[in-house]
C-alpha atoms as a PDB file:
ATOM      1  CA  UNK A   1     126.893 135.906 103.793  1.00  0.00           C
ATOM      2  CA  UNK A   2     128.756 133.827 101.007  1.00  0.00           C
ATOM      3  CA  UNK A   3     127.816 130.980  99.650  1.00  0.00           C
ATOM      4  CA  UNK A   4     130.051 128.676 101.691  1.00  0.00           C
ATOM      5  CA  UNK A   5     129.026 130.195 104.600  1.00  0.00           C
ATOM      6  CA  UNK A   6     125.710 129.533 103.558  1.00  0.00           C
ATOM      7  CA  UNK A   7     126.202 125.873 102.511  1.00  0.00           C
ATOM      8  CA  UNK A   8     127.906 125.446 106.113  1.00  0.00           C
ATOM      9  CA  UNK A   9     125.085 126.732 108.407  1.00  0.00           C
ATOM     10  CA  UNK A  10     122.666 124.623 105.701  1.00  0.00           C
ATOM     11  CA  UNK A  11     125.100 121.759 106.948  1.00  0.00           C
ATOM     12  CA  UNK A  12     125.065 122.277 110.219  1.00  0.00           C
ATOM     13  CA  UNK A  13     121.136 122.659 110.549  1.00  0.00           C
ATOM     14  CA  UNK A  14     120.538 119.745 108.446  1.00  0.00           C
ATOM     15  CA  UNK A  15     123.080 117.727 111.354  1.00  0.00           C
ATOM     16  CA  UNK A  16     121.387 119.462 114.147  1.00  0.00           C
ATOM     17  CA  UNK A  17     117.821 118.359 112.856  1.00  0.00           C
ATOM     18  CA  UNK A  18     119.179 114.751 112.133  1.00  0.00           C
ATOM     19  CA  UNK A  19     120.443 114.371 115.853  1.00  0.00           C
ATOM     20  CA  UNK A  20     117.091 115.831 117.486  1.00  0.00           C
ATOM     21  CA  UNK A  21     115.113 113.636 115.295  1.00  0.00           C
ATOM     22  CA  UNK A  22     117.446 110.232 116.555  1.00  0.00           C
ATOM     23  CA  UNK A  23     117.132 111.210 120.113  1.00  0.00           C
ATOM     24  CA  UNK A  24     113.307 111.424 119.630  1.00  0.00           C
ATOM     25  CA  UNK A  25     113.060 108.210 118.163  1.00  0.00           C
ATOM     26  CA  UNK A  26     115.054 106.835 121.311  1.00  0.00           C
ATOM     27  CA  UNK A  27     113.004 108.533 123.389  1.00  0.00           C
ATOM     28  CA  UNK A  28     110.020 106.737 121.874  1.00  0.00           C
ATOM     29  CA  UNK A  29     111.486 103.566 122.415  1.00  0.00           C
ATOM     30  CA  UNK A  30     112.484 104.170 125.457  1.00  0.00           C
ATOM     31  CA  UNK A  31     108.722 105.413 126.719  1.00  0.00           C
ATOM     32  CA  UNK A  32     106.537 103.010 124.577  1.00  0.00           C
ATOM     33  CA  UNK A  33     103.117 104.861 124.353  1.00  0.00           C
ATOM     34  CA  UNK A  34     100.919 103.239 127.266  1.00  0.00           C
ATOM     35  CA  UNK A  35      98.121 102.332 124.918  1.00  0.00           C
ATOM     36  CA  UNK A  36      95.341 100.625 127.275  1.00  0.00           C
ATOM     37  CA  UNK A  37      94.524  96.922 126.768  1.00  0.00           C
ATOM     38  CA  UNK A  38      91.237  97.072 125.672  1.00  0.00           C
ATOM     39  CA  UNK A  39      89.576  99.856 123.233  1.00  0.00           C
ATOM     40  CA  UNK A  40      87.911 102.609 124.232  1.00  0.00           C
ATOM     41  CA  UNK A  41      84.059 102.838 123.045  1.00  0.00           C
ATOM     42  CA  UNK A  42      83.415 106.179 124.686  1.00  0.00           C
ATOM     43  CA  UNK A  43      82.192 108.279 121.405  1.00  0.00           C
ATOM     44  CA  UNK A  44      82.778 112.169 120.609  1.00  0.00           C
ATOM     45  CA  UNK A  45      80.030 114.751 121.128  1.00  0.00           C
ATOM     46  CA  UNK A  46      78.162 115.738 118.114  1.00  0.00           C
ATOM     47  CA  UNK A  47      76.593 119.084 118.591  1.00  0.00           C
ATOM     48  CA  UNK A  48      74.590 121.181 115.299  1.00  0.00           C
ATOM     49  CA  UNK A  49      74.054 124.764 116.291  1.00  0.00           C
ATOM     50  CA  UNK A  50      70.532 125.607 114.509  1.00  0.00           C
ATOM     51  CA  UNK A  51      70.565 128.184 112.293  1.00  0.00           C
ATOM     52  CA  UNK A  52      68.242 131.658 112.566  1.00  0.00           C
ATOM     53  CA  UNK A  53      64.530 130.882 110.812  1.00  0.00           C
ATOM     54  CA  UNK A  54      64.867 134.395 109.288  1.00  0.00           C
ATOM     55  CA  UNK A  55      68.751 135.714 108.268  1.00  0.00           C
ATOM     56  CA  UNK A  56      69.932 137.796 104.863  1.00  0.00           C
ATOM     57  CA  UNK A  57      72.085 134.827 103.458  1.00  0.00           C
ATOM     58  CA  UNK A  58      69.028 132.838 102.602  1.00  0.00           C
ATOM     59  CA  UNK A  59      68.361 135.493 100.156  1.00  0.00           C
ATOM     60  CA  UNK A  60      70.974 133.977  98.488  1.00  0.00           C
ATOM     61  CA  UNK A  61      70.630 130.283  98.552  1.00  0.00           C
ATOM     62  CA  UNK A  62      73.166 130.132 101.073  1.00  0.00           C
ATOM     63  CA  UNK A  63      73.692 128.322 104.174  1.00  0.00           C
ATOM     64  CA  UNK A  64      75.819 128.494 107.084  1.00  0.00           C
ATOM     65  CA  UNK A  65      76.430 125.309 108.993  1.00  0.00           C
ATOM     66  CA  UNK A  66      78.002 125.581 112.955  1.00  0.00           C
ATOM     67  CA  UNK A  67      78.782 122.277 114.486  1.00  0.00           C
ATOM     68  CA  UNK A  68      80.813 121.028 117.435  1.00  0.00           C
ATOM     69  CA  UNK A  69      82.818 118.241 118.521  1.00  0.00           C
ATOM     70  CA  UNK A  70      83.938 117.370 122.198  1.00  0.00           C
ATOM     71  CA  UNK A  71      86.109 114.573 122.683  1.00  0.00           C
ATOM     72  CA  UNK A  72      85.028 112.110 125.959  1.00  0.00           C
ATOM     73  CA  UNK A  73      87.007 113.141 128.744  1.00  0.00           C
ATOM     74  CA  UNK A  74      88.583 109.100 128.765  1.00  0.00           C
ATOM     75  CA  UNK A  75      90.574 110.234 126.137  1.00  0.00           C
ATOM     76  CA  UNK A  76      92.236 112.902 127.543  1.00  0.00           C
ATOM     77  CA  UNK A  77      95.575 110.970 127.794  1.00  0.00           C
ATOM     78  CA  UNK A  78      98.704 112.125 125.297  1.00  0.00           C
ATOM     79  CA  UNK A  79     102.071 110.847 125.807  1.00  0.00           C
ATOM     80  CA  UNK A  80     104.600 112.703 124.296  1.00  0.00           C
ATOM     81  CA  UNK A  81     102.311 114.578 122.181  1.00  0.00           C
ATOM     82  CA  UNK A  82     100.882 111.575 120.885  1.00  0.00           C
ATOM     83  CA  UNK A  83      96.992 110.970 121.268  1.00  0.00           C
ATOM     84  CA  UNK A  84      96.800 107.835 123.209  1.00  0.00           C
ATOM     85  CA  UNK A  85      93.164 107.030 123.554  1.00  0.00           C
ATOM     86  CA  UNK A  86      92.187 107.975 119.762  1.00  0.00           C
ATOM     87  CA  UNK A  87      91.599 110.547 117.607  1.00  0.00           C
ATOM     88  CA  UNK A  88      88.393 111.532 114.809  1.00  0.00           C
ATOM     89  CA  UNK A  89      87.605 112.878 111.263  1.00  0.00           C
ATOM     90  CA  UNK A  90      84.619 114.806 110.605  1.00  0.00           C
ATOM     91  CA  UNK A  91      82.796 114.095 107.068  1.00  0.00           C
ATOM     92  CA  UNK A  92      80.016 116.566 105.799  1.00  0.00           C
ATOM     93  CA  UNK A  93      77.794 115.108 102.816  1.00  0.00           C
ATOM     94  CA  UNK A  94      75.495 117.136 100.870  1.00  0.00           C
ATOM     95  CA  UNK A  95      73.025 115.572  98.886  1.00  0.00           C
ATOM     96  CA  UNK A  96      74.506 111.967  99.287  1.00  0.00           C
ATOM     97  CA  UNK A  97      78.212 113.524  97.913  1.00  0.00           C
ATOM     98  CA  UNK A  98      81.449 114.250  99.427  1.00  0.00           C
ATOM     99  CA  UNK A  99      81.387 118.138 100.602  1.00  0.00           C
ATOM    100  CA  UNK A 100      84.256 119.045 102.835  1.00  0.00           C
ATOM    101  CA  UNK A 101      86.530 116.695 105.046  1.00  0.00           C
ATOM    102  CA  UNK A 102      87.960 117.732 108.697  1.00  0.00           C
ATOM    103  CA  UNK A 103      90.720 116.325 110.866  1.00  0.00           C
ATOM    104  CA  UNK A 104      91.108 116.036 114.657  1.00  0.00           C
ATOM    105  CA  UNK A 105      93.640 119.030 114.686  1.00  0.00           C
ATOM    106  CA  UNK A 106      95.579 120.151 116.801  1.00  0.00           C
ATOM    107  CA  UNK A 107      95.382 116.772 118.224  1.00  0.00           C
ATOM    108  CA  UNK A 108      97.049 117.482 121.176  1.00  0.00           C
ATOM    109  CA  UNK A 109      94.200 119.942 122.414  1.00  0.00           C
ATOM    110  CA  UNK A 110      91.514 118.481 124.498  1.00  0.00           C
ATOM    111  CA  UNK A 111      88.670 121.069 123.929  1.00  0.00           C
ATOM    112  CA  UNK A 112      85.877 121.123 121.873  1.00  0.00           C
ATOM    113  CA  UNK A 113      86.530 122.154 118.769  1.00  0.00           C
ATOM    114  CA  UNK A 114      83.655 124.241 116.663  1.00  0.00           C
ATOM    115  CA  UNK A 115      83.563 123.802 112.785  1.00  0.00           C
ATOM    116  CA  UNK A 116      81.603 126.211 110.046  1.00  0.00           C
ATOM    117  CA  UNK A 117      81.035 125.980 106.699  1.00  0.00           C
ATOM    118  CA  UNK A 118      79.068 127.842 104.235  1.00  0.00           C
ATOM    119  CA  UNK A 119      76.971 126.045 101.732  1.00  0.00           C
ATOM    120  CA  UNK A 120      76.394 128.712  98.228  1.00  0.00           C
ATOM    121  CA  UNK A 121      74.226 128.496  95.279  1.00  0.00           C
ATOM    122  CA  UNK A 122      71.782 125.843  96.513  1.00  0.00           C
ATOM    123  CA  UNK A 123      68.662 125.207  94.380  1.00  0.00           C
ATOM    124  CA  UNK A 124      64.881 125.557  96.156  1.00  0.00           C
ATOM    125  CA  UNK A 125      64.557 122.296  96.603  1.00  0.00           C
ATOM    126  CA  UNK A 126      64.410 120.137 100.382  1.00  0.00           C
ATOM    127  CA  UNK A 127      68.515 118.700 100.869  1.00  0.00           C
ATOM    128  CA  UNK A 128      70.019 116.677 102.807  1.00  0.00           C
ATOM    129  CA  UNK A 129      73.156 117.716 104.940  1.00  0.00           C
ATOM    130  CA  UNK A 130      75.098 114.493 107.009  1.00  0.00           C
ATOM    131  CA  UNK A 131      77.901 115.499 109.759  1.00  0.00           C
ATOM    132  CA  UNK A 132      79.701 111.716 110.034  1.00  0.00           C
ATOM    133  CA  UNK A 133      82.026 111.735 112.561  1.00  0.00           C
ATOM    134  CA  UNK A 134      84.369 108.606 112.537  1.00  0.00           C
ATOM    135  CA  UNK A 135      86.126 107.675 115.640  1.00  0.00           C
ATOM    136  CA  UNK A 136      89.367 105.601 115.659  1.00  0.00           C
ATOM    137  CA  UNK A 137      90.286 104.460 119.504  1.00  0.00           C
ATOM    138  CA  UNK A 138      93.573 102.506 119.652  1.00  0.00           C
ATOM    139  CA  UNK A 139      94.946  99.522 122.175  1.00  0.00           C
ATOM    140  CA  UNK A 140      97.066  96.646 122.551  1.00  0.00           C
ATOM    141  CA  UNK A 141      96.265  93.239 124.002  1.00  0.00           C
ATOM    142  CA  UNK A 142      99.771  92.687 125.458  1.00  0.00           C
ATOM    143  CA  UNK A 143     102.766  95.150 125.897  1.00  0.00           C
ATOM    144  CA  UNK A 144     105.258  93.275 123.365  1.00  0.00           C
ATOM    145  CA  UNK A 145     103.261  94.176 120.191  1.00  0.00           C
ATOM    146  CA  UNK A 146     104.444  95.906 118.204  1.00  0.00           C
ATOM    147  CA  UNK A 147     101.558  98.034 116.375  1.00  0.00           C
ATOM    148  CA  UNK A 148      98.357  98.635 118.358  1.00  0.00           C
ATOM    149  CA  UNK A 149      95.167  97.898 117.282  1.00  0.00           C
ATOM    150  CA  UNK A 150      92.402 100.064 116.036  1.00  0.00           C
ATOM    151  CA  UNK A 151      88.985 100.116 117.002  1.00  0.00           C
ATOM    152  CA  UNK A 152      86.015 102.123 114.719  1.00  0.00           C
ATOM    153  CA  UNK A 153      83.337 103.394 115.349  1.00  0.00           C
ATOM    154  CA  UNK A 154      81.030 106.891 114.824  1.00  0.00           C
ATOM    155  CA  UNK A 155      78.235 109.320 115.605  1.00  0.00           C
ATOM    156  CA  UNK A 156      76.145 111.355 112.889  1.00  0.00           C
ATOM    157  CA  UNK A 157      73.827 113.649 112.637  1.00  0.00           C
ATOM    158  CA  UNK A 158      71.304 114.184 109.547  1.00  0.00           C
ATOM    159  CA  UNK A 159      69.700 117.573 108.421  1.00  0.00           C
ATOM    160  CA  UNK A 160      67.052 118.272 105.949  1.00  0.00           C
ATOM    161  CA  UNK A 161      66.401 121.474 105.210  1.00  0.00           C
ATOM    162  CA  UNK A 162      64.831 124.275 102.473  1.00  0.00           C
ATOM    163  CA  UNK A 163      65.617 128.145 102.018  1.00  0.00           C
ATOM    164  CA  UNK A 164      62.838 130.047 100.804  1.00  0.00           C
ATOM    165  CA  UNK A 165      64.815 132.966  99.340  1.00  0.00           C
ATOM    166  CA  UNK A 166      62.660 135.201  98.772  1.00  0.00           C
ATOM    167  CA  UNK A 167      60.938 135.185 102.593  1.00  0.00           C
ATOM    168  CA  UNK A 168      64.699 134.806 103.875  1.00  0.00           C
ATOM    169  CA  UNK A 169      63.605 132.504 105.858  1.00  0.00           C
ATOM    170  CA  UNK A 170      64.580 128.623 106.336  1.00  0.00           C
ATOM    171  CA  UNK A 171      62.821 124.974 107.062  1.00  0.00           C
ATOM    172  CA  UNK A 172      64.884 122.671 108.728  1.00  0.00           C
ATOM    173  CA  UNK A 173      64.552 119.461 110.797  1.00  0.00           C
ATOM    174  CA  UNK A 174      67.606 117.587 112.634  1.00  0.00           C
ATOM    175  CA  UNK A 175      67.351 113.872 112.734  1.00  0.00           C
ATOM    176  CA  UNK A 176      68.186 112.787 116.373  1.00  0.00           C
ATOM    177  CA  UNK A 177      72.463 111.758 116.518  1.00  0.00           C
ATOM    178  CA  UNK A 178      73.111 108.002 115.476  1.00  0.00           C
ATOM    179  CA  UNK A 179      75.617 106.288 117.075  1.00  0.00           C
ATOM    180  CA  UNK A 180      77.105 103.085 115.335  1.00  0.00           C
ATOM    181  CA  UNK A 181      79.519 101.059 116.731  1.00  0.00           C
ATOM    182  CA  UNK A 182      81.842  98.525 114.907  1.00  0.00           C
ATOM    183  CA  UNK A 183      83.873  95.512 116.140  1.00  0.00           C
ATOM    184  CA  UNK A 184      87.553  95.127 115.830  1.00  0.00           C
ATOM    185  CA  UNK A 185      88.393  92.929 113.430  1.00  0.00           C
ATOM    186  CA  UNK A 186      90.514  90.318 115.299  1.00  0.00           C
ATOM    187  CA  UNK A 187      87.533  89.743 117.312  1.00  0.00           C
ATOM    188  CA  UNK A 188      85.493  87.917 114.394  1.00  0.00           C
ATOM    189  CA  UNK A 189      87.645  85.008 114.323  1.00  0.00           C
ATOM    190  CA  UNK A 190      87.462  84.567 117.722  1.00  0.00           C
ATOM    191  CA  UNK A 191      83.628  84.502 117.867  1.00  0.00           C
ATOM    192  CA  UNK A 192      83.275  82.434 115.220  1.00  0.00           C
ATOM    193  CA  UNK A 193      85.257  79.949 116.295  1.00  0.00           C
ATOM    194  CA  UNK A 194      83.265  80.067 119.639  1.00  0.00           C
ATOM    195  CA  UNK A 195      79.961  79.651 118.195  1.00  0.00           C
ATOM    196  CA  UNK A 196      81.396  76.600 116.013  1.00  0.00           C
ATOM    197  CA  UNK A 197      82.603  74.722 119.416  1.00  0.00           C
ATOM    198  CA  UNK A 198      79.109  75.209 121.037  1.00  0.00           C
ATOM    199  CA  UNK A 199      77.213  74.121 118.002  1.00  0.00           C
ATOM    200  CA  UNK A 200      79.152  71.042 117.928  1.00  0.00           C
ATOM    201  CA  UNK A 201      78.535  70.406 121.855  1.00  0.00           C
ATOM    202  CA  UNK A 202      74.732  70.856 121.545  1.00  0.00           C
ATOM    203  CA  UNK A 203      75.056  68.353 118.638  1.00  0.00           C
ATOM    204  CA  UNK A 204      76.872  65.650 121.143  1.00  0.00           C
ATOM    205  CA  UNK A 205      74.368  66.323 123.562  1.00  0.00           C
ATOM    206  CA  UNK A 206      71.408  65.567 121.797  1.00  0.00           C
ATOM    207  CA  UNK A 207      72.467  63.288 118.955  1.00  0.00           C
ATOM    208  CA  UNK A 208      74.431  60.864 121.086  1.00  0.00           C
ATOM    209  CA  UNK A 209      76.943  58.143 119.734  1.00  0.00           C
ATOM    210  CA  UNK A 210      75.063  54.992 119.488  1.00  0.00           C
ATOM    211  CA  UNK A 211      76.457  51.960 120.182  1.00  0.00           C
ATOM    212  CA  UNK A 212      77.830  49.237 117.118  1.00  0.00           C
ATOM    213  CA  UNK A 213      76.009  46.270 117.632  1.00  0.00           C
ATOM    214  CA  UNK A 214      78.396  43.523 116.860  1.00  0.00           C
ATOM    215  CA  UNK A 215      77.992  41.078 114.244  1.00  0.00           C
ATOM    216  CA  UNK A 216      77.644  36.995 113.946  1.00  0.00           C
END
């Protein structure tokens, strides 16, 4: 093939891509993802597999964490491949610092996805492992907006643990899963200004207005 044939089907392809991509987008907007009204709170399943007491790779200093994550089955609602409930991201800390990162992929699979990852050249010394798992749930208050809303929240679990290399052997305890909640952050103002109106009615109530006694 010769380079203008080449630089045609490049051409054409490009075109062909273009036009798929513009029917896509009016596809979109002409099926707005049904994004529910209020946000979901229903969190992800945090499941640590516990290792073997006695296995080879503690010889050397090494560590293999197994984990799981099922998403609730509310969120089991995709509209045109797009995840309309919410979505997660998995962050592993070791010793209070960043280790490894993990997204919600494929996204468009509703299973329970199982993670690993293998922890090398640790010192003989009790560490701490953390599995955060932040949730993001999405909704809009009313149809015409434009951008929904995102609502945070997350489930952890916290492991301490010791290899003993030379008895291959481990010690290991696995703090019970903490779930913490957040609020959205349009509903601060809201509350806020709630609390203000019934302070002010409990002051009317028992600080009356007294009445001006006139003057001569």
């Amino acid at each position: 093939m010769n380079k203008k044939a080449s630089a045609v089907v490049f051409v054409l392809a490009l075109l062909f891509s273009t036009v798929a991509l513009l029917q896509f987008v009016s596809l979109v907007k002409a099926n707005p993802v049904p994004y529910p009204s209020t946000p979901n709170t229903d969190l992800p399943t945090l499941t640590v597999q516990t290792p073997q007491n006695y296995s080879d790779i503690y010889a050397e200093n090494s560590f293999i964490l197994n984990y799981s994550v099922t998403k609730p089955d509310s969120w089991n609602h995709y509209h045109l491949g797009i995840p309309v409930i919410g979505d997660y991201q998995v962050f592993v800390y070791l010793d209070n610092n960043l280790l490894d990162t993990f997204l919600d992929y494929p996204r468009y699979e509703h299973v329970t996805k199982n993670y690993s990852l293998v922890l090398n050249g640790l010192t003989n010394e009790w560490h701490i492992l953390k599995i955060d798992v932040r949730a993001r749930t999405l909704y809009k208050i009313t149809k015409a907006a434009e951008d929904p809303l995102e609502h945070f929240m997350n489930t952890s679990a916290t492991i301490h643990f010791n290899i003993i290399a030379e008895n291959r052997m481990i010690l290991l305890t696995i703090d019970e899963t903490a779930t913490i909640p957040e609020f959205p952050s349009w509903t601060i103002l809201p509350i806020f200004t709630i609390a203000t109106l019934l302070i002010i009615i409990c002051k009317h109530k028992h600080y009356p207005k007294q009445a001006i006694q006139p003057s001569y």
